[in-house]
N, C-alpha and C. Protein backbone atom coordinates (compact mmCIF):
# COMPACT_ATOMS: atom_id res chain seq x y z
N UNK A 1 0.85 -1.18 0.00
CA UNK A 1 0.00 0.00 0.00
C UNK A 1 0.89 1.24 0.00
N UNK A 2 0.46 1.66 -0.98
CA UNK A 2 1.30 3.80 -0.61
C UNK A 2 0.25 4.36 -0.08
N UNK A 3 0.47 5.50 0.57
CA UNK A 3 -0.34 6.42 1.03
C UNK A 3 0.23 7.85 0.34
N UNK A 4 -0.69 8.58 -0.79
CA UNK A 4 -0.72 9.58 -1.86
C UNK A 4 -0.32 10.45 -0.21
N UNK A 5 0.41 11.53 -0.98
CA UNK A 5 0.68 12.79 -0.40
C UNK A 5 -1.03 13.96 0.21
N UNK A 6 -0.87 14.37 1.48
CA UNK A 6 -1.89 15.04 1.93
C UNK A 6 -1.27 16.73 1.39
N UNK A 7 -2.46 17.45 2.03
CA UNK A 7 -1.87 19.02 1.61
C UNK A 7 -0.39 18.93 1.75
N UNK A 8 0.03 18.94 3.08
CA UNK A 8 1.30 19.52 3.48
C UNK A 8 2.66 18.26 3.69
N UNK A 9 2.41 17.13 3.49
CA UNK A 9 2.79 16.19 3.84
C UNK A 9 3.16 14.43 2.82
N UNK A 10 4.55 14.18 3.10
CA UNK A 10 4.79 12.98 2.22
C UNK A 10 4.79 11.59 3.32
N UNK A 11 4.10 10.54 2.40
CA UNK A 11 4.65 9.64 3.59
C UNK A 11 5.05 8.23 2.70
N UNK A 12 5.74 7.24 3.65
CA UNK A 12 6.35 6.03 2.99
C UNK A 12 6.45 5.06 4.52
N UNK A 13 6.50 3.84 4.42
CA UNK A 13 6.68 3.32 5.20
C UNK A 13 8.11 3.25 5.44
N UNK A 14 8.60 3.54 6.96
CA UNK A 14 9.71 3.12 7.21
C UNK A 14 10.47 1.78 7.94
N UNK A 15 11.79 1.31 7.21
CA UNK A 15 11.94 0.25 7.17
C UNK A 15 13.45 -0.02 8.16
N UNK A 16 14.02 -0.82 8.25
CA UNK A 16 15.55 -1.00 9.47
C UNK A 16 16.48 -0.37 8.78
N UNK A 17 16.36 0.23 7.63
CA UNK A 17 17.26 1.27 6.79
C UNK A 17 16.85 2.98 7.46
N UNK A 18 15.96 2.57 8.04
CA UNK A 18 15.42 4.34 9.00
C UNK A 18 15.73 4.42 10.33
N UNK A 19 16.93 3.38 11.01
CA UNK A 19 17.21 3.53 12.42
C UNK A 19 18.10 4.53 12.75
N UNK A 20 18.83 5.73 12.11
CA UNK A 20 18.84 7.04 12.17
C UNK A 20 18.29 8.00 12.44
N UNK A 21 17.43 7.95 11.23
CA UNK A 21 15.88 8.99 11.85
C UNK A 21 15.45 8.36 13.40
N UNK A 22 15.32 7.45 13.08
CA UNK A 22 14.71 6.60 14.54
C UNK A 22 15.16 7.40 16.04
N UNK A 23 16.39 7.34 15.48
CA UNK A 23 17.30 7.51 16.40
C UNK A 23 17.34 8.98 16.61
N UNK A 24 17.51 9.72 15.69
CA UNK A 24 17.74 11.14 15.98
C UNK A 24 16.11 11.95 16.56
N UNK A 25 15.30 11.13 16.18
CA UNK A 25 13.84 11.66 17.00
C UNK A 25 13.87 11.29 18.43
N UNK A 26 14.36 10.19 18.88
CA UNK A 26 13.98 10.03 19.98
C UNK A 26 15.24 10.70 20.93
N UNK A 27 15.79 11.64 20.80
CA UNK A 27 16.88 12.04 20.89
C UNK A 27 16.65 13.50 21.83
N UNK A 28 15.53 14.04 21.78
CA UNK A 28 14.67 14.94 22.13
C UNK A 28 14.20 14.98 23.63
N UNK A 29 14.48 15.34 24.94
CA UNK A 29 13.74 15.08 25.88
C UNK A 29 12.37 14.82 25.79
N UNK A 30 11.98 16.29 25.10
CA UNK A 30 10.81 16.55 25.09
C UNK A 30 9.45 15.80 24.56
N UNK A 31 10.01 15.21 23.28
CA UNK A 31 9.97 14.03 22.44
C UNK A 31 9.39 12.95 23.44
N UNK A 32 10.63 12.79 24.72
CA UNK A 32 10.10 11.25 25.51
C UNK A 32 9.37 11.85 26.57
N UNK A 33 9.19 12.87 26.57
CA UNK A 33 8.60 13.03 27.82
C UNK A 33 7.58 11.80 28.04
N UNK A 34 6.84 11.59 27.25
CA UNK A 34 5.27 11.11 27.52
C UNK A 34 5.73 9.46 26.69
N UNK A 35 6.71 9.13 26.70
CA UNK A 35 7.45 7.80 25.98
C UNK A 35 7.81 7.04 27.47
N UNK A 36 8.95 7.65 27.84
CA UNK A 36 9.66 6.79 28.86
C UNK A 36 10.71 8.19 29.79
N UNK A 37 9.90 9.33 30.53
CA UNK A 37 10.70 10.15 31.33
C UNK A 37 11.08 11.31 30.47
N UNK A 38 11.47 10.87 29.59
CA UNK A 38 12.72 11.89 28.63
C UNK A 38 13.63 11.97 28.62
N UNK A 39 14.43 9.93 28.40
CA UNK A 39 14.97 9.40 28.16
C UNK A 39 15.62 9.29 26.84
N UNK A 40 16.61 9.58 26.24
CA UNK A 40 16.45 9.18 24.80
C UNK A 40 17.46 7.85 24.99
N UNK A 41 16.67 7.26 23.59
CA UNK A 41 17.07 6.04 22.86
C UNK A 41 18.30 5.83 23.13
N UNK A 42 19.21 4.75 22.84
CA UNK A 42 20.41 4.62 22.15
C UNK A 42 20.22 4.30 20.89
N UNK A 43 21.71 4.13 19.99
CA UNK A 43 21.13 3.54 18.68
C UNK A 43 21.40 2.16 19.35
N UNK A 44 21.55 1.35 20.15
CA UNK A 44 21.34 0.19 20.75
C UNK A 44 20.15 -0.49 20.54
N UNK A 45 19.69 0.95 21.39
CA UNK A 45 18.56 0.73 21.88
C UNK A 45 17.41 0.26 20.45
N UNK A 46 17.47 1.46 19.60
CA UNK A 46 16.83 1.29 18.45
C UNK A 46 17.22 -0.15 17.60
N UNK A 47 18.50 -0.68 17.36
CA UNK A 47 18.48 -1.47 16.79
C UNK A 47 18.04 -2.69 17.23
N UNK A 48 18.50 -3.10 18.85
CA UNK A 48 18.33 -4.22 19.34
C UNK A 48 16.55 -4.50 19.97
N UNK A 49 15.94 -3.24 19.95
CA UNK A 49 14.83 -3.50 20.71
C UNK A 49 13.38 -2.49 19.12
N UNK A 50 13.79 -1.50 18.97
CA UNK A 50 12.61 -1.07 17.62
C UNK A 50 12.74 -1.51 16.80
N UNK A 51 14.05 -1.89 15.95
CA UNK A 51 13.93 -2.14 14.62
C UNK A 51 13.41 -4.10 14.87
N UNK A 52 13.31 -4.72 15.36
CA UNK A 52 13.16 -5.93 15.08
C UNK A 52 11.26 -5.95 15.77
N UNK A 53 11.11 -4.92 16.63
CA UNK A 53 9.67 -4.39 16.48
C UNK A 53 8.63 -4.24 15.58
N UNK A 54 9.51 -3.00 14.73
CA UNK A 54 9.04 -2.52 13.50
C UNK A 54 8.58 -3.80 12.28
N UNK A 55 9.87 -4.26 12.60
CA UNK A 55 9.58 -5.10 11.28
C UNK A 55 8.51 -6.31 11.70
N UNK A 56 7.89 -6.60 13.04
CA UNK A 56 6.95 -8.44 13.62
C UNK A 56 5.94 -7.31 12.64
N UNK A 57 5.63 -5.75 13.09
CA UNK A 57 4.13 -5.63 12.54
C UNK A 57 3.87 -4.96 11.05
N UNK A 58 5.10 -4.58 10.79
CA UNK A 58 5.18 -3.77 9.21
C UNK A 58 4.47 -4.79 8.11
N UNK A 59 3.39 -4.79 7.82
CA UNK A 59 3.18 -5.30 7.02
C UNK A 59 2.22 -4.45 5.67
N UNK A 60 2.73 -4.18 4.57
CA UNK A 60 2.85 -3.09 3.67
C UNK A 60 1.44 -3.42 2.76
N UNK A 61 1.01 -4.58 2.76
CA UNK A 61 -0.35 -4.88 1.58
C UNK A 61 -1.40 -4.35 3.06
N UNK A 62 -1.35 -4.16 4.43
CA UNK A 62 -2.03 -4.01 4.69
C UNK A 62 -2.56 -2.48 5.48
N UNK A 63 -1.13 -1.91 5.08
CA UNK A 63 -0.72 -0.59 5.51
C UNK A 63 -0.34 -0.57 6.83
N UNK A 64 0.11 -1.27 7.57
CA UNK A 64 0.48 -1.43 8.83
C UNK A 64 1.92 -1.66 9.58
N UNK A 65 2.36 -0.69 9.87
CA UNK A 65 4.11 0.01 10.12
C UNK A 65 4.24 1.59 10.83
N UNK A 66 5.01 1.55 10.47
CA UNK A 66 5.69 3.23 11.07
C UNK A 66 5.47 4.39 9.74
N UNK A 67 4.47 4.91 9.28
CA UNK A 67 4.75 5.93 8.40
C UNK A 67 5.39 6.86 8.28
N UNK A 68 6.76 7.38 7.84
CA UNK A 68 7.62 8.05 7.94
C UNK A 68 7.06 9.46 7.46
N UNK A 69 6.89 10.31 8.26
CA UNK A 69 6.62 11.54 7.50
C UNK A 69 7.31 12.81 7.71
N UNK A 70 7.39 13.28 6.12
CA UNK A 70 8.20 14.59 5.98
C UNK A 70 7.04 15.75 5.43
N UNK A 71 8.00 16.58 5.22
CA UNK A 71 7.57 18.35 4.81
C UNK A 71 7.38 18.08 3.29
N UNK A 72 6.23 18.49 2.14
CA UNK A 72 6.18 18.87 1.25
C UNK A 72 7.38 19.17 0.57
N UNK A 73 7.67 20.59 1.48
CA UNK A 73 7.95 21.88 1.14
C UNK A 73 9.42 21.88 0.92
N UNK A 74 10.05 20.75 1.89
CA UNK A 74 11.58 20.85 1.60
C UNK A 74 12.03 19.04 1.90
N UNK A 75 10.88 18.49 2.14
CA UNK A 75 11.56 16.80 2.05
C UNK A 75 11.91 16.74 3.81
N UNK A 76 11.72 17.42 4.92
CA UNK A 76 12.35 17.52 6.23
C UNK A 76 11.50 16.08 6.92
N UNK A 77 12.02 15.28 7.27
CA UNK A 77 11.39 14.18 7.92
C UNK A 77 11.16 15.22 9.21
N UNK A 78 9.69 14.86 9.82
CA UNK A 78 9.51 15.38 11.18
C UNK A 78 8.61 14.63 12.13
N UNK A 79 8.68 13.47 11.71
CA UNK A 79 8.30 12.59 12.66
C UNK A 79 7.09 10.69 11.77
N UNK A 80 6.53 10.22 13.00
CA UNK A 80 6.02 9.39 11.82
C UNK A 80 4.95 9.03 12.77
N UNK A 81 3.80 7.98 11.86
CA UNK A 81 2.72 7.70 12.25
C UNK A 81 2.62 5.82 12.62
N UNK A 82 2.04 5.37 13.45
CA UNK A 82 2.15 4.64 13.92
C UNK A 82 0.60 3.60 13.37
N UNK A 83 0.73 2.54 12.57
CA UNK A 83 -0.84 1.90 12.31
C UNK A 83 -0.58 0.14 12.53
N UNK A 84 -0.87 -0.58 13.23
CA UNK A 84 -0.95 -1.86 13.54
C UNK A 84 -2.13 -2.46 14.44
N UNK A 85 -2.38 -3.26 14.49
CA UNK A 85 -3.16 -4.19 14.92
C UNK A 85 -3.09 -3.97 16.60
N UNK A 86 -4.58 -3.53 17.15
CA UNK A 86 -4.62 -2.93 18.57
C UNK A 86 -4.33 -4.08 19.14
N UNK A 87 -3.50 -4.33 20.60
CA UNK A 87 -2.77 -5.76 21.31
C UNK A 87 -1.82 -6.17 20.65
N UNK A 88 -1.17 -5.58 19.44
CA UNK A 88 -0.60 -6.59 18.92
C UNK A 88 0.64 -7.10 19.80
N UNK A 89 1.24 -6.25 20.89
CA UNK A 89 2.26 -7.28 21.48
C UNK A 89 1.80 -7.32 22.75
N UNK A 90 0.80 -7.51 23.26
CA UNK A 90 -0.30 -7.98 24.25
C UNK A 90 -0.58 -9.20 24.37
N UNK A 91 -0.41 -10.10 22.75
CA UNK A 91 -1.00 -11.37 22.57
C UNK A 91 -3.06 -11.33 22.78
N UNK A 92 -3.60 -10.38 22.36
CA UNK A 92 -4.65 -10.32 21.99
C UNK A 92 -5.09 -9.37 21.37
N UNK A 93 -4.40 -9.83 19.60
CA UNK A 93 -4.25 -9.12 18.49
C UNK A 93 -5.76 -8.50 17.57
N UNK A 94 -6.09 -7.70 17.45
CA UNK A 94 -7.62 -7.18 16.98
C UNK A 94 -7.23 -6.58 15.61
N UNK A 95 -7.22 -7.79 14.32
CA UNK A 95 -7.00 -6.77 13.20
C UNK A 95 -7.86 -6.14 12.35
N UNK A 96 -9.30 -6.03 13.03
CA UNK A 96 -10.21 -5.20 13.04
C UNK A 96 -10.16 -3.81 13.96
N UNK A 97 -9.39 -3.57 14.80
CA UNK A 97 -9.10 -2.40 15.22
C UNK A 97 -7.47 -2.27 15.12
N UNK A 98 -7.62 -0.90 14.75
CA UNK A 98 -5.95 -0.41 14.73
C UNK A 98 -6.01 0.51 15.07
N UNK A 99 -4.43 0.40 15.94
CA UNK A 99 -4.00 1.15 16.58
C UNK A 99 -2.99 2.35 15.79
N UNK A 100 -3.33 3.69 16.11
CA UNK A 100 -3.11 4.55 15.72
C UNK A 100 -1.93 5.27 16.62
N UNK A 101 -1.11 5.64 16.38
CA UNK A 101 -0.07 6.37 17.27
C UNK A 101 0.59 7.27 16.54
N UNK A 102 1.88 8.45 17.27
CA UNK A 102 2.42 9.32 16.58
C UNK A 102 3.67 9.83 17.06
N UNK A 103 4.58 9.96 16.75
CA UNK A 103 5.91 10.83 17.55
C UNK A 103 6.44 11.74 16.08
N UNK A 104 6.52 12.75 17.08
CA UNK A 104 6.87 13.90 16.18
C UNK A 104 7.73 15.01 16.76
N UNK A 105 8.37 15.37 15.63
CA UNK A 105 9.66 16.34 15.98
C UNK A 105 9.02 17.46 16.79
N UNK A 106 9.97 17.89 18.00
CA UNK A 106 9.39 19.19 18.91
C UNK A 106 9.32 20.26 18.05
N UNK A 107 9.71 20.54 16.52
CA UNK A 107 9.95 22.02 15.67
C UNK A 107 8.59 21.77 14.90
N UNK A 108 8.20 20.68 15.11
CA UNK A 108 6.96 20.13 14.26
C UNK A 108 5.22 20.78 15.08
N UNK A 109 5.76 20.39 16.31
CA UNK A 109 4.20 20.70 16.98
C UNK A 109 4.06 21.80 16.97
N UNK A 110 2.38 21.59 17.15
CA UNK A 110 1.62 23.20 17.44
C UNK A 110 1.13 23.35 15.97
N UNK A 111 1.36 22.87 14.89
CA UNK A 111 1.63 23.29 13.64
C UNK A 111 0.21 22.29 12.27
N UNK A 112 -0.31 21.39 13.16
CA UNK A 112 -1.13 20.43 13.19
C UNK A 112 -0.52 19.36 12.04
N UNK A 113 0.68 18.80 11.99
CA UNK A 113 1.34 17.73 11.12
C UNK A 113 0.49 16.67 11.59
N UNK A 114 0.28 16.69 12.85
CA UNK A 114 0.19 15.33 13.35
C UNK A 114 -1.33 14.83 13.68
N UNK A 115 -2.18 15.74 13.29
CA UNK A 115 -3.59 15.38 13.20
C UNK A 115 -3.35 15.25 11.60
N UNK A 116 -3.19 16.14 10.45
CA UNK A 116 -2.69 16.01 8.86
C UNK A 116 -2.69 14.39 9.14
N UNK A 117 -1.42 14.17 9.32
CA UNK A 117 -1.02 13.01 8.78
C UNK A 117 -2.16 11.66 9.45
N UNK A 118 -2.14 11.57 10.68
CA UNK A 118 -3.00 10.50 11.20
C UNK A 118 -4.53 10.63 10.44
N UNK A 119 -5.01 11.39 10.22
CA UNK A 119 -6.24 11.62 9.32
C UNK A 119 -5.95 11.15 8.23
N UNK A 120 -5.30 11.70 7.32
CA UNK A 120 -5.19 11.23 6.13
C UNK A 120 -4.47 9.60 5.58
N UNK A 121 -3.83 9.16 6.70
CA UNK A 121 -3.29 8.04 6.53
C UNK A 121 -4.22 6.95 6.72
N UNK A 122 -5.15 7.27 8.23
CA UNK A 122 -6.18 6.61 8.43
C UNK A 122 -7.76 6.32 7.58
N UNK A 123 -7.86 7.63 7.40
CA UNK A 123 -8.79 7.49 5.71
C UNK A 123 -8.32 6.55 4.66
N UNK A 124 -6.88 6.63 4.71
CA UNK A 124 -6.74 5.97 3.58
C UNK A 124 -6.52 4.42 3.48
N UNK A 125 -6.03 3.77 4.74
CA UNK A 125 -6.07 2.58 4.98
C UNK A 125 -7.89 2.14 5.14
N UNK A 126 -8.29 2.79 5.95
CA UNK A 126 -10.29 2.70 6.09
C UNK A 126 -10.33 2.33 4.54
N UNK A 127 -10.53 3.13 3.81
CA UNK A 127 -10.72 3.19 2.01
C UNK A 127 -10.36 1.55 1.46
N UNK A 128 -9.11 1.21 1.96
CA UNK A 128 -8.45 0.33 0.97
C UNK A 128 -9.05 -0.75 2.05
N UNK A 129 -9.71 -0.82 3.51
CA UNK A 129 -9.78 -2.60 4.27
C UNK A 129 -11.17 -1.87 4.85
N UNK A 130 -12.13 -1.97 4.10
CA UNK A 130 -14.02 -1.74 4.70
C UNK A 130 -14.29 -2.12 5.42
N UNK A 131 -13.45 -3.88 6.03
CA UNK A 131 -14.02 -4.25 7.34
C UNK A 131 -13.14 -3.60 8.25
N UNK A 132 -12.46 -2.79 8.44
CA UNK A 132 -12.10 -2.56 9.56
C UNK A 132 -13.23 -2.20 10.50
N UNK A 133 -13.58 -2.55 11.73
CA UNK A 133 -14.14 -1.91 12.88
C UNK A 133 -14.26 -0.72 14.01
N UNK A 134 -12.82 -0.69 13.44
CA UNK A 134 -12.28 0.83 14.37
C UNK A 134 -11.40 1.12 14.61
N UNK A 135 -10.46 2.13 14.67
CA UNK A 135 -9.11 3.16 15.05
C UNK A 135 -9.12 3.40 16.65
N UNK A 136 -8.22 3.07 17.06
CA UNK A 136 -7.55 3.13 18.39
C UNK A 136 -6.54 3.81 18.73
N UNK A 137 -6.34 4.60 20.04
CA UNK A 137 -5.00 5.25 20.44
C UNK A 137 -5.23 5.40 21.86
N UNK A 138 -4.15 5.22 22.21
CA UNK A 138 -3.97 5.81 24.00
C UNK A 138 -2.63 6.64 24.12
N UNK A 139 -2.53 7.11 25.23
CA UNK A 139 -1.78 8.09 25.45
C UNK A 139 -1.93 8.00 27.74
N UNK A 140 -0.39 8.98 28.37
CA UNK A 140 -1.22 8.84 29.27
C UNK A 140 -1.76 9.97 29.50
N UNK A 141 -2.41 10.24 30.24
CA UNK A 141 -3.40 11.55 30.51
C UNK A 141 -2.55 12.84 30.74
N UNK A 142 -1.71 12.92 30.69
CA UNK A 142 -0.82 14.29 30.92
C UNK A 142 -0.28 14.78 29.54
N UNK A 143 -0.45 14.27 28.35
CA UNK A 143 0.15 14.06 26.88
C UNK A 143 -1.23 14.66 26.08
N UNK A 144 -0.89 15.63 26.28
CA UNK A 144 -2.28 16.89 26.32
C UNK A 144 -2.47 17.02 24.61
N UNK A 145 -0.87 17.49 24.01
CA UNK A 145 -1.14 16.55 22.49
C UNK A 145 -1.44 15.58 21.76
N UNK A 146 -1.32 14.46 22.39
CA UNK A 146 -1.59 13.70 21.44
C UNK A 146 -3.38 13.36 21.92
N UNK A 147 -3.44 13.97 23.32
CA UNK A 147 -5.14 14.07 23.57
C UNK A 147 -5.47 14.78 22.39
N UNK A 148 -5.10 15.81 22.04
CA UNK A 148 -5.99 16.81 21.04
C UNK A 148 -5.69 16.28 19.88
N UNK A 149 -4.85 15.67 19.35
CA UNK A 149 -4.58 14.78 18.10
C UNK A 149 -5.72 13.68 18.21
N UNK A 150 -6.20 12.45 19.23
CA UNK A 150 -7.28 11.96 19.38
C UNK A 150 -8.52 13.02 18.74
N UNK A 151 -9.04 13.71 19.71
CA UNK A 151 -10.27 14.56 19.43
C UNK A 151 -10.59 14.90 17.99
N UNK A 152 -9.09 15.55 17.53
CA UNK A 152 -8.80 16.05 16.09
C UNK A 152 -9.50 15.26 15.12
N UNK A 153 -9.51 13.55 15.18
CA UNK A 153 -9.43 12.79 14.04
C UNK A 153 -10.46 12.19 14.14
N UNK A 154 -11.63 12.76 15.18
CA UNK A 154 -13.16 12.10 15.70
C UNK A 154 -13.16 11.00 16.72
N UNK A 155 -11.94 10.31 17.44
CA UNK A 155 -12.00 9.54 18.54
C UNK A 155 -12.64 10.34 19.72
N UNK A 156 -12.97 8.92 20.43
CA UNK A 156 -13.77 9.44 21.75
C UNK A 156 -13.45 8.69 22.92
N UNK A 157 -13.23 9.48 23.81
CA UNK A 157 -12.82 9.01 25.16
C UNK A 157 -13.94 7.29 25.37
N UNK A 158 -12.57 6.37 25.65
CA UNK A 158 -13.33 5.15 26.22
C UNK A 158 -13.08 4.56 27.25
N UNK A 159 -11.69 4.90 28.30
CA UNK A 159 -11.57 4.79 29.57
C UNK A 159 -10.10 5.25 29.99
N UNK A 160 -9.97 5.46 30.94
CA UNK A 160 -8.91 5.28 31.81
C UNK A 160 -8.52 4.06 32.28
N UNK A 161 -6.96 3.89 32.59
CA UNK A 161 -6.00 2.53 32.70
C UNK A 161 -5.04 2.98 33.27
N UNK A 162 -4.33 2.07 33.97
CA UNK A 162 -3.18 1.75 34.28
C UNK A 162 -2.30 1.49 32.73
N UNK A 163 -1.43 2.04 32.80
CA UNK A 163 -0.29 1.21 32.00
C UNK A 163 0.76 1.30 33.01
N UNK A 164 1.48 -0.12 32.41
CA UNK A 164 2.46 -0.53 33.53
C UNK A 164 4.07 -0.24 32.53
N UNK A 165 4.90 0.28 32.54
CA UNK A 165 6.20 -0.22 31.97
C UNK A 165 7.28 -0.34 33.09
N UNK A 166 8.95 -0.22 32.61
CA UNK A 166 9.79 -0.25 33.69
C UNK A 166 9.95 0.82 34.65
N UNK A 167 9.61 1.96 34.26
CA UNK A 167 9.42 3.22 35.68
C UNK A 167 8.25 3.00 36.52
N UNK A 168 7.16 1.87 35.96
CA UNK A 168 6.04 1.90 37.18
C UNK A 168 5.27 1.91 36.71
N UNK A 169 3.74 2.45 37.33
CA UNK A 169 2.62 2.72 36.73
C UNK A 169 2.24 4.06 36.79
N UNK A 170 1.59 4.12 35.46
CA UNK A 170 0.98 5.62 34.80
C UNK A 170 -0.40 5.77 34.39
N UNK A 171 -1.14 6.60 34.77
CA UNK A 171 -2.69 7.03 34.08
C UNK A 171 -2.14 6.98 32.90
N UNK A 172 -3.16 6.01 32.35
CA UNK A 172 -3.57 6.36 30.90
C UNK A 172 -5.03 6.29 30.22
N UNK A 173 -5.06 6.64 29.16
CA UNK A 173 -6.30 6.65 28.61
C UNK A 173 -6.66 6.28 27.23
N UNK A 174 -7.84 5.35 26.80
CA UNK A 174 -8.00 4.89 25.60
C UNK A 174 -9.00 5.86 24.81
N UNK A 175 -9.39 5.91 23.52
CA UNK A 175 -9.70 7.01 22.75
C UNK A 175 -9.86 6.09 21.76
N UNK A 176 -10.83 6.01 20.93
CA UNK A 176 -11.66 5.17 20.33
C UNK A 176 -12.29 5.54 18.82
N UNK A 177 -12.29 5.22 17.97
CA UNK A 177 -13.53 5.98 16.67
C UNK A 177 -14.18 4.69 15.96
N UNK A 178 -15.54 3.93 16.17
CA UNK A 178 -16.03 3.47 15.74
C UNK A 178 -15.91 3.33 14.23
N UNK A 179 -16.20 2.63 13.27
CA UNK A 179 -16.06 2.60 11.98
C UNK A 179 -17.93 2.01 11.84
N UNK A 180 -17.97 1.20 12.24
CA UNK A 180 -19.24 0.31 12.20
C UNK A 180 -20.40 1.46 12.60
């Protein structure tokens, strides 16, 4: 699957040839704030633990990977979009709902790339798989952007959670858009 260019925006799936970019995004405090502290990556980190990630769910006939997205205007990668199968490393995989996610360059926000792109990417996978059931995202509740990136794209609040990782546990919250 390609996904055609939106107004402002190019995208392509990215592949273990993008653990640079990878790398230089998560590189950002600000970036992890709402990831893991505001921590950045290693390229270790990226190779030994995202890129072999990337690739269990990248699967391209069904549009489902890391969408790499840049600037129109000058080719500037500024972050990418996130589409796979909701649970998928949960072990209770829903490939009737997908999960929607986003990380994007701090020169990027405020600027609405990241509602652009998740809209238009998500239309366009909807378009090409009719049964899908529904678009998914969470975030934890203090990640006030990517809340308004939810709202942006017609999701709707569907609960509060625990998520657990290695710093502990965090409020979070699920955000929902019916298809059916």
């Amino acid at each position: 699957m390609n996904i055609q260019n939106s107004a402002r925006l190019h995208f392509r799936l990215m592949t273990q040839d993008d653990a640079q970019l990878l790398f230089e995004l998560d590189q950002d405090p600000a970036v992890m704030t709402h990831i893991n502290g505001g921590i950045a990556n290693s390229m270790a980190d990226i190779q030994e633990t995202y890129i072999p990630r990337l690739i269990s769910f990248t699967n391209k006939a069904k549009g489902w990977g890391l969408w790499h997205t840049s600037l129109l205007s000058n080719n500037e990668f500024i972050g990418w979009i996130l589409v796979r199968p909701m649970g998928f490393f949960e072990g209770d995989s829903n490939t009737l709902d997908l999960e929607l996610g986003w990380r994007f360059k701090q020169s990027s926000w405020g600027k609405g790339y990241a509602t652009e792109a998740a809209q238009h990417i998500a239309n366009t996978i909807c378009k090409m798989h009719p049964e899908l059931e529904a678009l998914s995202a969470s975030a934890l509740v203090e990640n006030h952007g990517s809340l308004k990136v939810m709202k942006n794209i017609g999701m709707k609040y569907i609960k509060n959670y625990i998520y657990n990782d290695s710093r502990g546990d965090h409020d979070a919250v699920l955000y929902r858009k019916s298809l059916k």
